[in-house]
C-alpha atoms as a PDB file:
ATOM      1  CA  UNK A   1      20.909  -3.585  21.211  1.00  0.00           C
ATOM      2  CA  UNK A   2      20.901  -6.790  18.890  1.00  0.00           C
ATOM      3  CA  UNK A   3      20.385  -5.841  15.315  1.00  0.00           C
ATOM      4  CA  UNK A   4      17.044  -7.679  15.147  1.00  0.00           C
ATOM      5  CA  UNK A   5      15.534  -6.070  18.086  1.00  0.00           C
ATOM      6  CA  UNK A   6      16.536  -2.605  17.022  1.00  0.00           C
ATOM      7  CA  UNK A   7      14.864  -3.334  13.516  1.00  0.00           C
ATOM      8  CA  UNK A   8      11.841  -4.671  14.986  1.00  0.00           C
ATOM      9  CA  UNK A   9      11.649  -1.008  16.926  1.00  0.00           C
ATOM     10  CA  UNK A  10      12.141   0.913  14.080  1.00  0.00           C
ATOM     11  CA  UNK A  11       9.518  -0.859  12.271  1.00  0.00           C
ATOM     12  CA  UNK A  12       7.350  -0.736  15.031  1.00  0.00           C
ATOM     13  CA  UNK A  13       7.439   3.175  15.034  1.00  0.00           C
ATOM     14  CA  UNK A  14       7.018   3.512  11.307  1.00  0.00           C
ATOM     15  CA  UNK A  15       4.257   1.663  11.586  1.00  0.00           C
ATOM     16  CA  UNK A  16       2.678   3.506  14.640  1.00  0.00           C
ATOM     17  CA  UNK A  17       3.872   6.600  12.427  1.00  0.00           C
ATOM     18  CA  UNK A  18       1.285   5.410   9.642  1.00  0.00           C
ATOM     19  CA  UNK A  19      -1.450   5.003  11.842  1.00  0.00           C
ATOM     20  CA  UNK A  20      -1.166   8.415  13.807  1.00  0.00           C
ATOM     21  CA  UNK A  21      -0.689  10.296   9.871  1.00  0.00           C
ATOM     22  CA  UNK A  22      -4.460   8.529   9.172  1.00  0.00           C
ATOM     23  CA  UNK A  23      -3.296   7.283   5.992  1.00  0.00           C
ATOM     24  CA  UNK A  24      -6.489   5.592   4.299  1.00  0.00           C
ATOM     25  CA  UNK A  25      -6.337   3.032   1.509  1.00  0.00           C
ATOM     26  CA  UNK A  26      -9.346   2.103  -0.638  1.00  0.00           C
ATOM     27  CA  UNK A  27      -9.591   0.012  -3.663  1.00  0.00           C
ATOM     28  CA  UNK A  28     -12.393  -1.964  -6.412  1.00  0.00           C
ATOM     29  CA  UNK A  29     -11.987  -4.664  -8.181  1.00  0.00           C
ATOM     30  CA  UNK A  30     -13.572  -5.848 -11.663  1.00  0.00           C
ATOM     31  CA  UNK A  31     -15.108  -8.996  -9.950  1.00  0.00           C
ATOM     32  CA  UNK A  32     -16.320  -7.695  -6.602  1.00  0.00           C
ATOM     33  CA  UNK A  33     -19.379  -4.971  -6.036  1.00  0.00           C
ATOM     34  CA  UNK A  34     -18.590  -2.068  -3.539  1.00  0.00           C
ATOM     35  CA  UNK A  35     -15.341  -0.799  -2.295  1.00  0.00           C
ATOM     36  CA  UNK A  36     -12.868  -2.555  -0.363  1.00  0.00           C
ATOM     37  CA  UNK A  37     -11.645   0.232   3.431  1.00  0.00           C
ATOM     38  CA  UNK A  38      -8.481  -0.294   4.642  1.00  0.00           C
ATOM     39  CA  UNK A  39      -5.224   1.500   6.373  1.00  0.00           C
ATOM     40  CA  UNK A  40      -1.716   2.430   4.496  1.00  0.00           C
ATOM     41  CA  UNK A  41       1.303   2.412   5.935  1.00  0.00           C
ATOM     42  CA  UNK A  42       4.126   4.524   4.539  1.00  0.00           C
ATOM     43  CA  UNK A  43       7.950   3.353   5.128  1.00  0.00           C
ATOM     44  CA  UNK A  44       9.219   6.883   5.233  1.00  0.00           C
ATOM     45  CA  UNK A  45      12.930   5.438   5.566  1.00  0.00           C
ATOM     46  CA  UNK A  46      13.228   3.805   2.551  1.00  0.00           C
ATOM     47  CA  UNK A  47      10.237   4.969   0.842  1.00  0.00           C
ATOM     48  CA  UNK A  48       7.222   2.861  -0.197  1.00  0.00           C
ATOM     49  CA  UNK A  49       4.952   0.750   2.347  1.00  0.00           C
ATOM     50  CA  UNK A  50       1.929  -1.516   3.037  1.00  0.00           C
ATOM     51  CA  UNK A  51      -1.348  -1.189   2.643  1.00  0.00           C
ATOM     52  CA  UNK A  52      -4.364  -3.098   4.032  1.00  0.00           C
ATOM     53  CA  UNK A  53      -7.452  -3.677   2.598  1.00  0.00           C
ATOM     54  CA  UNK A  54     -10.954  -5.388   3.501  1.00  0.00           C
ATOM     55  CA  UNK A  55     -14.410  -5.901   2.814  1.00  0.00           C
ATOM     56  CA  UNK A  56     -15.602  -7.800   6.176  1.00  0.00           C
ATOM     57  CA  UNK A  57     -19.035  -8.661   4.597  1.00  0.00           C
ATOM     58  CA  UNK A  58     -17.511 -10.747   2.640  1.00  0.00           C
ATOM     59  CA  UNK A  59     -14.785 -11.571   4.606  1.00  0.00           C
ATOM     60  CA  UNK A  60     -11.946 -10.838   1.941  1.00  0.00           C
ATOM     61  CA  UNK A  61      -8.905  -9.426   3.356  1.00  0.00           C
ATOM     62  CA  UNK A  62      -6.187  -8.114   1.096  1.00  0.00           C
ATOM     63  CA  UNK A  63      -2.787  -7.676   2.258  1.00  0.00           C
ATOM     64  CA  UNK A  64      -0.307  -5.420  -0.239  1.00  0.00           C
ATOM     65  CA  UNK A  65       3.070  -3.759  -0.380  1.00  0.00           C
ATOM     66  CA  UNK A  66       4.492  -1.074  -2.325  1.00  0.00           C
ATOM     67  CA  UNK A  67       8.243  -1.392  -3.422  1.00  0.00           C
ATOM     68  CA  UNK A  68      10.140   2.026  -3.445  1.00  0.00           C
ATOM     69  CA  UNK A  69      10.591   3.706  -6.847  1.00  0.00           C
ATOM     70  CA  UNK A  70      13.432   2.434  -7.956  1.00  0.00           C
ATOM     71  CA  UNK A  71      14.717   5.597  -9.258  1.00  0.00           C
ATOM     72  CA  UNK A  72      13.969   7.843  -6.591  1.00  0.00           C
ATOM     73  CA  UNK A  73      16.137  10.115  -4.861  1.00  0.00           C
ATOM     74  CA  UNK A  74      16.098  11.303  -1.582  1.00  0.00           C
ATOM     75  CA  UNK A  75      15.553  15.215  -1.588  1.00  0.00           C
ATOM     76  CA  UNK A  76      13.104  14.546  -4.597  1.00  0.00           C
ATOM     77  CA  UNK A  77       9.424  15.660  -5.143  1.00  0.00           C
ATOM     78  CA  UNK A  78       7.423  12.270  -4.521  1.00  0.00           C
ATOM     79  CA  UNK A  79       4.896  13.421  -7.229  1.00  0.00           C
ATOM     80  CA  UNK A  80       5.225  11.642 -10.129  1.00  0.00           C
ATOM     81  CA  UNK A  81       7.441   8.869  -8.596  1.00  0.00           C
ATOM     82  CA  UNK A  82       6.476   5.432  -9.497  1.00  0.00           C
ATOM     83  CA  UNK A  83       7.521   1.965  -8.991  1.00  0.00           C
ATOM     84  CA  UNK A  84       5.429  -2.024  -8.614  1.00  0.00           C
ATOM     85  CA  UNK A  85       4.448  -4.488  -5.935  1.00  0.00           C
ATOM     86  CA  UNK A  86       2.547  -6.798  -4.831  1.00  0.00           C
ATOM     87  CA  UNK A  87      -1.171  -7.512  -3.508  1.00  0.00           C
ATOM     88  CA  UNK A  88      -2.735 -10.881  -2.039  1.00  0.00           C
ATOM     89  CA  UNK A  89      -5.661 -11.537  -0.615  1.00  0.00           C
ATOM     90  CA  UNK A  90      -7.590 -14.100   1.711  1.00  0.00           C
ATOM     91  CA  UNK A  91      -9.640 -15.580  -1.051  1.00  0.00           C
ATOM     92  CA  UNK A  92      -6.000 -16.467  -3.127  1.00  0.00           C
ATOM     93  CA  UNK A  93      -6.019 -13.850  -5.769  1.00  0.00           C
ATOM     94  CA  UNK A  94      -3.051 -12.019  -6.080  1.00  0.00           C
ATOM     95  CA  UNK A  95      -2.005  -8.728  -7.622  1.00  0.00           C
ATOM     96  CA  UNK A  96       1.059  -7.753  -9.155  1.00  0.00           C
ATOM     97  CA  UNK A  97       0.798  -3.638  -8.974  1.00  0.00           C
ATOM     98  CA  UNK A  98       1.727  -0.619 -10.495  1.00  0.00           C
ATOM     99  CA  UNK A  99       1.631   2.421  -8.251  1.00  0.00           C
ATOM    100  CA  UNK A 100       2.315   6.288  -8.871  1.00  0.00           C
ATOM    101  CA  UNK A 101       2.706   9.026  -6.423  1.00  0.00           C
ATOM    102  CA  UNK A 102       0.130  12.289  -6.745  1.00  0.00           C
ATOM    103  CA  UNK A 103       2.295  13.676  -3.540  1.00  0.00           C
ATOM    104  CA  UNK A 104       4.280  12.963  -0.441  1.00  0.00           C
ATOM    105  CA  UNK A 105       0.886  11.707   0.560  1.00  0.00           C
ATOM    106  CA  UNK A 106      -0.864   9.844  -1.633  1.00  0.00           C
ATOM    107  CA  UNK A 107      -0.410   7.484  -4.759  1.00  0.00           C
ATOM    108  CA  UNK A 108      -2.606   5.253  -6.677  1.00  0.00           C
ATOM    109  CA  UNK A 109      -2.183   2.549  -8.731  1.00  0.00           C
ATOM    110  CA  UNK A 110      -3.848  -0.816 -10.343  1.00  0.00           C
ATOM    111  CA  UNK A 111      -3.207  -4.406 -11.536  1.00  0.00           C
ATOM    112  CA  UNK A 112      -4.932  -7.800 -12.491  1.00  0.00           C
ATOM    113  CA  UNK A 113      -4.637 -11.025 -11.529  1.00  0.00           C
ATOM    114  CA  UNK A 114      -4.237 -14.107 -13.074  1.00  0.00           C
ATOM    115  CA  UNK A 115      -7.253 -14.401 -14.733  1.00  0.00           C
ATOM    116  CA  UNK A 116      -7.758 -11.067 -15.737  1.00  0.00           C
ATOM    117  CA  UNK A 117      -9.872  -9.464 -12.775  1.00  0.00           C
ATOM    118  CA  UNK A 118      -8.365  -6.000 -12.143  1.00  0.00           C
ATOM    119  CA  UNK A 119      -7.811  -3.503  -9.373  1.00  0.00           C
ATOM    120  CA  UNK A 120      -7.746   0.043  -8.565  1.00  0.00           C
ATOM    121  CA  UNK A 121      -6.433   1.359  -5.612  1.00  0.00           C
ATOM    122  CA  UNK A 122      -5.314   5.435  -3.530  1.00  0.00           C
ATOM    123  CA  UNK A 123      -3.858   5.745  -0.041  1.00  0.00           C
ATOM    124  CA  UNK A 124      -3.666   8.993   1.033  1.00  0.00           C
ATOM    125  CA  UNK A 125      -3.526  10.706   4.359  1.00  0.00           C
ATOM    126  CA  UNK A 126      -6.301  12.085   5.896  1.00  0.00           C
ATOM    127  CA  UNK A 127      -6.782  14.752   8.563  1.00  0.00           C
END
């Protein structure tokens, strides 16, 4: 198998992974009323994810990713791990995040954008 396709598969399954764990992501921000619903998807390879968020009303759609603690190591509680990334959304605003794990499954985290508008976000799994 070429080296593309087979990373396209495994991606494909991580990302079907997320979906069957439930893993919910919800978020505010400073400058818009109500909650934004969305999905997270864990990278359980390498550790962090995605995470999508939205607020159809509106129609603001917010696409993020959370880099892997930097530090981490492999046999390690997650709790406690923490590490940045990255959050843009449909409107142009963009995040740069902090995030911190409460477990193996769920973190939280926050940022601001440029001018000052900030965010607070969980994922967690569901049953």
């Amino acid at each position: 198998m070429k080296p593309a396709c087979a990373g396209l598969l495994c991606l494909s399954i991580l990302m079907l992974g997320g979906c069957a764990f439930g893993y919910q992501a919800r978020a505010t921000m400073s400058d818009v009323s109500g909650e934004l619903w969305g999905k997270g998807f864990p990278d359980i390879g390498s550790g962090g994810g995605r995470f999508a968020l939205n607020q159809p009303e509106r129609g603001l759609y917010c696409d993020g990713f959370a880099l892997p603690a930097p530090d981490a190591e492999a046999d390690a509680d997650c709790a406690g791990q923490a590490g940045i990334g990255h959050l843009q959304c449909s409107d142009g605003r963009q995040y740069r995040i902090r995030w911190q794990a409460l477990s193996c499954r769920a973190f939280e985290g926050s940022g601001e954008d440029v001018k000052g508008n900030s965010l607070k976000f969980r994922v967690e799994r569901t049953r």
